[in-house]
PDB file of N, CA and C in Angstrom:
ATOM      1  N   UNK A   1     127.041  92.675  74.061  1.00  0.00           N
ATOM      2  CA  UNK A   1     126.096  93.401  74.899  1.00  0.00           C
ATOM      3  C   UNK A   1     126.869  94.087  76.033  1.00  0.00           C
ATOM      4  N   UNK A   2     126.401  95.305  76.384  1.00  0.00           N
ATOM      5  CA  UNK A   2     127.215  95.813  77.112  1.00  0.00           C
ATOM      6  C   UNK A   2     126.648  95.996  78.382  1.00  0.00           C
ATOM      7  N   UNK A   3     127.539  95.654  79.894  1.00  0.00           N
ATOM      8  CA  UNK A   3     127.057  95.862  81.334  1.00  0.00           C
ATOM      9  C   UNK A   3     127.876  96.390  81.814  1.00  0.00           C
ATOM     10  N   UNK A   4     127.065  97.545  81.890  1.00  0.00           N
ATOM     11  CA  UNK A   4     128.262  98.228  83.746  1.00  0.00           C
ATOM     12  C   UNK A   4     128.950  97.525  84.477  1.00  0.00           C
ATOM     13  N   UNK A   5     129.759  98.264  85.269  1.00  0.00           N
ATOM     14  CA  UNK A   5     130.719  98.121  85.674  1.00  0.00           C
ATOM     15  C   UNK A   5     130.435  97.100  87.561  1.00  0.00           C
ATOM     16  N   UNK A   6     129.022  97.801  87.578  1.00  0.00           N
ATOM     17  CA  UNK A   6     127.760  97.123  88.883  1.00  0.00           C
ATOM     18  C   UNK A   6     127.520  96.198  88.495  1.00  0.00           C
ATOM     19  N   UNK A   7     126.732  96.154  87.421  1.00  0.00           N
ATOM     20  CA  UNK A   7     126.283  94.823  86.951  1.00  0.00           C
ATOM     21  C   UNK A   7     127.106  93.827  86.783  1.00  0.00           C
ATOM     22  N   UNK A   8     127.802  93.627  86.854  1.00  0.00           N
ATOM     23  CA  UNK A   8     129.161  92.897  86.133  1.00  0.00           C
ATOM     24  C   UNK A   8     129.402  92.138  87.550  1.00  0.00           C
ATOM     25  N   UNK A   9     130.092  93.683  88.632  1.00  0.00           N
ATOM     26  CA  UNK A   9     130.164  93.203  89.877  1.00  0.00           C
ATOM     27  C   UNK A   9     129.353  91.863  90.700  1.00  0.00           C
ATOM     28  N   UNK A  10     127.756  92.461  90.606  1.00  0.00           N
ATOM     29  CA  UNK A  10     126.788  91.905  90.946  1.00  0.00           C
ATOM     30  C   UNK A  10     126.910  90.645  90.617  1.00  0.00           C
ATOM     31  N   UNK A  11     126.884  90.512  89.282  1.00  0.00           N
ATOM     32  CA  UNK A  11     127.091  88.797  88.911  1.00  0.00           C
ATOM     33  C   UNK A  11     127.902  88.073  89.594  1.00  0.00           C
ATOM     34  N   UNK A  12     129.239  88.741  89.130  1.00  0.00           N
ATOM     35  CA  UNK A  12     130.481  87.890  90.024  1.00  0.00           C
ATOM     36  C   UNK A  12     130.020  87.810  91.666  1.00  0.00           C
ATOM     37  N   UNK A  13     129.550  88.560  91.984  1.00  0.00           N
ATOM     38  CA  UNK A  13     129.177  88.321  93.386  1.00  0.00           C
ATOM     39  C   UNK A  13     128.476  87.220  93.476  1.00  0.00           C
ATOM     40  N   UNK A  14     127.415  87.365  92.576  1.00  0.00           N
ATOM     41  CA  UNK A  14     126.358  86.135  92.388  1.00  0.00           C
ATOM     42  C   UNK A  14     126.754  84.728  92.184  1.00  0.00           C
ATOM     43  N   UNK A  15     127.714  84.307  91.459  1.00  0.00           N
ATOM     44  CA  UNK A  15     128.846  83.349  91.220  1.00  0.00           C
ATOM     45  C   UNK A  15     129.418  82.646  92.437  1.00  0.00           C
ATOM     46  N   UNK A  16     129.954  83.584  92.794  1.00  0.00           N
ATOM     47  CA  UNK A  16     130.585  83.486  93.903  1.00  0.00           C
ATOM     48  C   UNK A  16     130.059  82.860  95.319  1.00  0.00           C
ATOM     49  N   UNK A  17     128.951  83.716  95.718  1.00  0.00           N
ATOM     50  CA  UNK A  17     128.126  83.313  96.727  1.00  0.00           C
ATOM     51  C   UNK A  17     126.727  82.936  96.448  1.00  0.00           C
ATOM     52  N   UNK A  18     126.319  81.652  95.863  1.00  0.00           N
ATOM     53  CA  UNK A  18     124.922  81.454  94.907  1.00  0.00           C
ATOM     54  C   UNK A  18     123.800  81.737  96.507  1.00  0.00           C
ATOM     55  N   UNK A  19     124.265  81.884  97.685  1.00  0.00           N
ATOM     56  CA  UNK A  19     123.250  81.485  98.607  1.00  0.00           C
ATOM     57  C   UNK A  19     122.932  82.940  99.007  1.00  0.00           C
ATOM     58  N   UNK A  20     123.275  83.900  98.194  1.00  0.00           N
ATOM     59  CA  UNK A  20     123.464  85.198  98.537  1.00  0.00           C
ATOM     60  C   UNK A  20     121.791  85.859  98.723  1.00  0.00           C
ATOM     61  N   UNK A  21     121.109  85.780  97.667  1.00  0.00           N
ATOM     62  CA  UNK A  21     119.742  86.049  97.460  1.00  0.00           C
ATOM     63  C   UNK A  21     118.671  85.433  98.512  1.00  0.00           C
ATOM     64  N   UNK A  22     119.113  83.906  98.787  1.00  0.00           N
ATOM     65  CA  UNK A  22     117.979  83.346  99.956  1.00  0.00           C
ATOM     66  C   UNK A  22     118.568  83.980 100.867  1.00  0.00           C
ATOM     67  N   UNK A  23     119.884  84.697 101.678  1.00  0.00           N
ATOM     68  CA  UNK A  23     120.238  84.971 103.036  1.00  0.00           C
ATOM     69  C   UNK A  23     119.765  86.431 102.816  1.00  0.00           C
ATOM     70  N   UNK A  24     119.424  87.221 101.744  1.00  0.00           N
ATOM     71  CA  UNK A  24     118.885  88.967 101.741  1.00  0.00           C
ATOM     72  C   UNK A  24     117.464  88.712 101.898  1.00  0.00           C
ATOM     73  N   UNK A  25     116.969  87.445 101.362  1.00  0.00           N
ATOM     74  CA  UNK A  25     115.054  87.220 101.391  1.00  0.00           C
ATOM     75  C   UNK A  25     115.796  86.938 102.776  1.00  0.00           C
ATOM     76  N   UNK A  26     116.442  85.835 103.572  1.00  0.00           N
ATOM     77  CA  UNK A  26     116.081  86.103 105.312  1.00  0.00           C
ATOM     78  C   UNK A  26     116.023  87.500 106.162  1.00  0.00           C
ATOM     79  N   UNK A  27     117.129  87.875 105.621  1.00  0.00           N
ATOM     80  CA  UNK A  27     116.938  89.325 106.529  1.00  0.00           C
ATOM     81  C   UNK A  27     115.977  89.856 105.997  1.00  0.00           C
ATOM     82  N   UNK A  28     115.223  90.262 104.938  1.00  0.00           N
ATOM     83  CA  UNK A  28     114.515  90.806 104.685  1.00  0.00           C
ATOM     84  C   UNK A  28     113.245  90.368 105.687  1.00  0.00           C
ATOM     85  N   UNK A  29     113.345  89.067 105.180  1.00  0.00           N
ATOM     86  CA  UNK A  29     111.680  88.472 106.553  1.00  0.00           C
ATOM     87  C   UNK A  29     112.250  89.000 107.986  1.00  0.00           C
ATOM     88  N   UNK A  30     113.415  89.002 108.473  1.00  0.00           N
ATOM     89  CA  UNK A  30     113.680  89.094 110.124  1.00  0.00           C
ATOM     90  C   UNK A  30     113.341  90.700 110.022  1.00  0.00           C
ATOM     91  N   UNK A  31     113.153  91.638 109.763  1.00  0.00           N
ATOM     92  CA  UNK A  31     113.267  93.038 109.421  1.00  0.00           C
ATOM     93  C   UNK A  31     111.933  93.453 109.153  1.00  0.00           C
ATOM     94  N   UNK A  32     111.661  93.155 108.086  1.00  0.00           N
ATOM     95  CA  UNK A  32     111.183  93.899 107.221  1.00  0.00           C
ATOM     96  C   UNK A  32     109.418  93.055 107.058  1.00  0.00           C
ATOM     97  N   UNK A  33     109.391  91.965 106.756  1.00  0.00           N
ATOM     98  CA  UNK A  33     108.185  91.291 106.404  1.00  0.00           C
ATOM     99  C   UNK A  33     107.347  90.926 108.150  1.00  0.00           C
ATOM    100  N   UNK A  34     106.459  91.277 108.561  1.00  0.00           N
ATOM    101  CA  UNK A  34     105.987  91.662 109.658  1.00  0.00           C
ATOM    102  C   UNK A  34     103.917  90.711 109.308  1.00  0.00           C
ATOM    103  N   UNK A  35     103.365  90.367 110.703  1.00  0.00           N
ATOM    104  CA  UNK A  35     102.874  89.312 110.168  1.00  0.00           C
ATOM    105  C   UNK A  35     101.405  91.080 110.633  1.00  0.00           C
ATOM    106  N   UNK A  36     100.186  90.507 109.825  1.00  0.00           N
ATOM    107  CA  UNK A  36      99.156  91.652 110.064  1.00  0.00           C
ATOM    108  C   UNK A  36      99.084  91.960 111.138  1.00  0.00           C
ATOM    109  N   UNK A  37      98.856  93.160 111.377  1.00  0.00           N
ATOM    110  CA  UNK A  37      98.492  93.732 113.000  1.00  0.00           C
ATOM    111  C   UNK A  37      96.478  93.473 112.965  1.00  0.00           C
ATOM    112  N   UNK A  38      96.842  92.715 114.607  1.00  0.00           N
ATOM    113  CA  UNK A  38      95.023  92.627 114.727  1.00  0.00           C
ATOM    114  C   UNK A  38      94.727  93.533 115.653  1.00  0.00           C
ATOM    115  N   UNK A  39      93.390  94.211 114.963  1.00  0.00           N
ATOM    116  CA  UNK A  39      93.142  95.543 115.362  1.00  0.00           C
ATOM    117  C   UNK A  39      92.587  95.594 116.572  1.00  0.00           C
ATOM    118  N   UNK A  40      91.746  94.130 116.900  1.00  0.00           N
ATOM    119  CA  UNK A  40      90.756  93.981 118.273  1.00  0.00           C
ATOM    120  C   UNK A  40      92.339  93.805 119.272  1.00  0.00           C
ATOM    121  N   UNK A  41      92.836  93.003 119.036  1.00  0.00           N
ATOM    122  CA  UNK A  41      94.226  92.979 120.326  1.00  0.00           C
ATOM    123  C   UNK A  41      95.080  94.463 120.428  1.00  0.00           C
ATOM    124  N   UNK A  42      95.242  95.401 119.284  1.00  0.00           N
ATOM    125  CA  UNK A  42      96.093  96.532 119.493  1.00  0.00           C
ATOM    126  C   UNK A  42      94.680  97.407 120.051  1.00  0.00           C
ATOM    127  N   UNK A  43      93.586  97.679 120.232  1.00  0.00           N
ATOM    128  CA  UNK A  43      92.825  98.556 120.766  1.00  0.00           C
ATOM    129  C   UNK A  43      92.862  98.048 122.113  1.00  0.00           C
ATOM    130  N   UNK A  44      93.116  96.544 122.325  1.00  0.00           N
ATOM    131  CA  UNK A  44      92.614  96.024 123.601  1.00  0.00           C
ATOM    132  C   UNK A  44      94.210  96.332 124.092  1.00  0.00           C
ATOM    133  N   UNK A  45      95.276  96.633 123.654  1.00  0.00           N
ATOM    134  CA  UNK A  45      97.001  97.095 124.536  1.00  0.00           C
ATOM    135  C   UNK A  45      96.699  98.156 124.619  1.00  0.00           C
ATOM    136  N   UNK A  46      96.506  98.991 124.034  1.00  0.00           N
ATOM    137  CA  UNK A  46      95.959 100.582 124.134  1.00  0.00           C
ATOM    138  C   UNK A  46      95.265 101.222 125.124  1.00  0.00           C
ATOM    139  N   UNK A  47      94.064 100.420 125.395  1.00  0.00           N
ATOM    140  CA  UNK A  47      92.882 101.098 126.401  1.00  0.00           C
ATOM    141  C   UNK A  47      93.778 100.315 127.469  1.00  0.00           C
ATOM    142  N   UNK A  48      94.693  99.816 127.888  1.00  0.00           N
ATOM    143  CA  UNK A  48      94.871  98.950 129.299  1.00  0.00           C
ATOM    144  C   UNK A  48      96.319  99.543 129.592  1.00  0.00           C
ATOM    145  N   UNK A  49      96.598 100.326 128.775  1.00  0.00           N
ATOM    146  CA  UNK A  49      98.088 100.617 129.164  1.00  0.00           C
ATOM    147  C   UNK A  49      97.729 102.228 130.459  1.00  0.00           C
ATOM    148  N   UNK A  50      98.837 102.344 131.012  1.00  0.00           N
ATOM    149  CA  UNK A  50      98.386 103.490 132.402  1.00  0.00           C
ATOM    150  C   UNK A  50      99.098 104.904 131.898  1.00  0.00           C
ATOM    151  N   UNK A  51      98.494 105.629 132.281  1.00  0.00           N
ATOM    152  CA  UNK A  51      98.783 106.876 131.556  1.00  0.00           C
ATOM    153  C   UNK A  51     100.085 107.600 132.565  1.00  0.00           C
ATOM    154  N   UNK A  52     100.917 108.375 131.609  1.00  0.00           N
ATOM    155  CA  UNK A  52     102.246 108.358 132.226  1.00  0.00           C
ATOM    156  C   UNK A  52     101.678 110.504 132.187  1.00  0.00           C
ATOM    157  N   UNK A  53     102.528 110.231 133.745  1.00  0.00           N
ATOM    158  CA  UNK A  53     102.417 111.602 134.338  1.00  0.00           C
ATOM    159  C   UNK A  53     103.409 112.868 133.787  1.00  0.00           C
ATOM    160  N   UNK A  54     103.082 113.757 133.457  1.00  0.00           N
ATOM    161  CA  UNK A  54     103.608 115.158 133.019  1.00  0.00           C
ATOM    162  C   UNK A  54     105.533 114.805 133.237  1.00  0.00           C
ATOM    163  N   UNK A  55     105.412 114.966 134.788  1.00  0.00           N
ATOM    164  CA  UNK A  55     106.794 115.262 135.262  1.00  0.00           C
ATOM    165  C   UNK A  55     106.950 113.477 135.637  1.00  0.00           C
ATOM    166  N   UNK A  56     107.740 112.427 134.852  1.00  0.00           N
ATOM    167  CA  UNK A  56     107.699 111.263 135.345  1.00  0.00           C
ATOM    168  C   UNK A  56     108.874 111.058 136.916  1.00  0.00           C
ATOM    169  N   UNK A  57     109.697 112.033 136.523  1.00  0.00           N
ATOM    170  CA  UNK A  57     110.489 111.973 138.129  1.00  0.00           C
ATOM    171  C   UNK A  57     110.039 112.265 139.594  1.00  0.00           C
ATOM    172  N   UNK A  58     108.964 113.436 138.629  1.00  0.00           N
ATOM    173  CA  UNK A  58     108.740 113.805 140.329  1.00  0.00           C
ATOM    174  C   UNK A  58     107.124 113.515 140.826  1.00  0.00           C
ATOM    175  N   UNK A  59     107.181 112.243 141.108  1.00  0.00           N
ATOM    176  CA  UNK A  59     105.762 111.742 140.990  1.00  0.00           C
ATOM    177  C   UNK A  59     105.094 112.112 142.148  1.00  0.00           C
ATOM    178  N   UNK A  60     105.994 112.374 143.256  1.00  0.00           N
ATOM    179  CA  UNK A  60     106.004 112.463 144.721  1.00  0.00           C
ATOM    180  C   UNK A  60     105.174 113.798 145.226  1.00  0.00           C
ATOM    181  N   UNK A  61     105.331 114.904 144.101  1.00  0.00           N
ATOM    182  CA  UNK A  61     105.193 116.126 144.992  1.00  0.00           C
ATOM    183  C   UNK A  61     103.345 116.930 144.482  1.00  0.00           C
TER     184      UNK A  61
END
């Protein structure tokens, strides 16, 4: 059966470092997997945040 030259790689990698797959699922959760956004708390950051002025430097004049 025949495997590329990646595939091949991949394995040996796989061999090599068996803990490889649970440490890409961690980063993947630290990154990437995100818990639901609740909609009543993000409307309630929204309406309470203060509205930022045109020119923010020159607040003075």
């Amino acid at each position: 059966m025949y495997l590329s030259d990646i595939t091949q790689f991949i394995n040996q990698m796989k061999e090599q470092k068996p803990s490889l797959e649970a440490e890409q699922r961690q980063g993947r959760a630290l990154l990437w997997d995100k818990q639901p956004i609740d909609l009543d708390e993000r409307s309630e950051i929204e309406t309470s945040r203060v509205e930022q002025t045109p020119y923010v430097y020159y607040q003075n004049f």
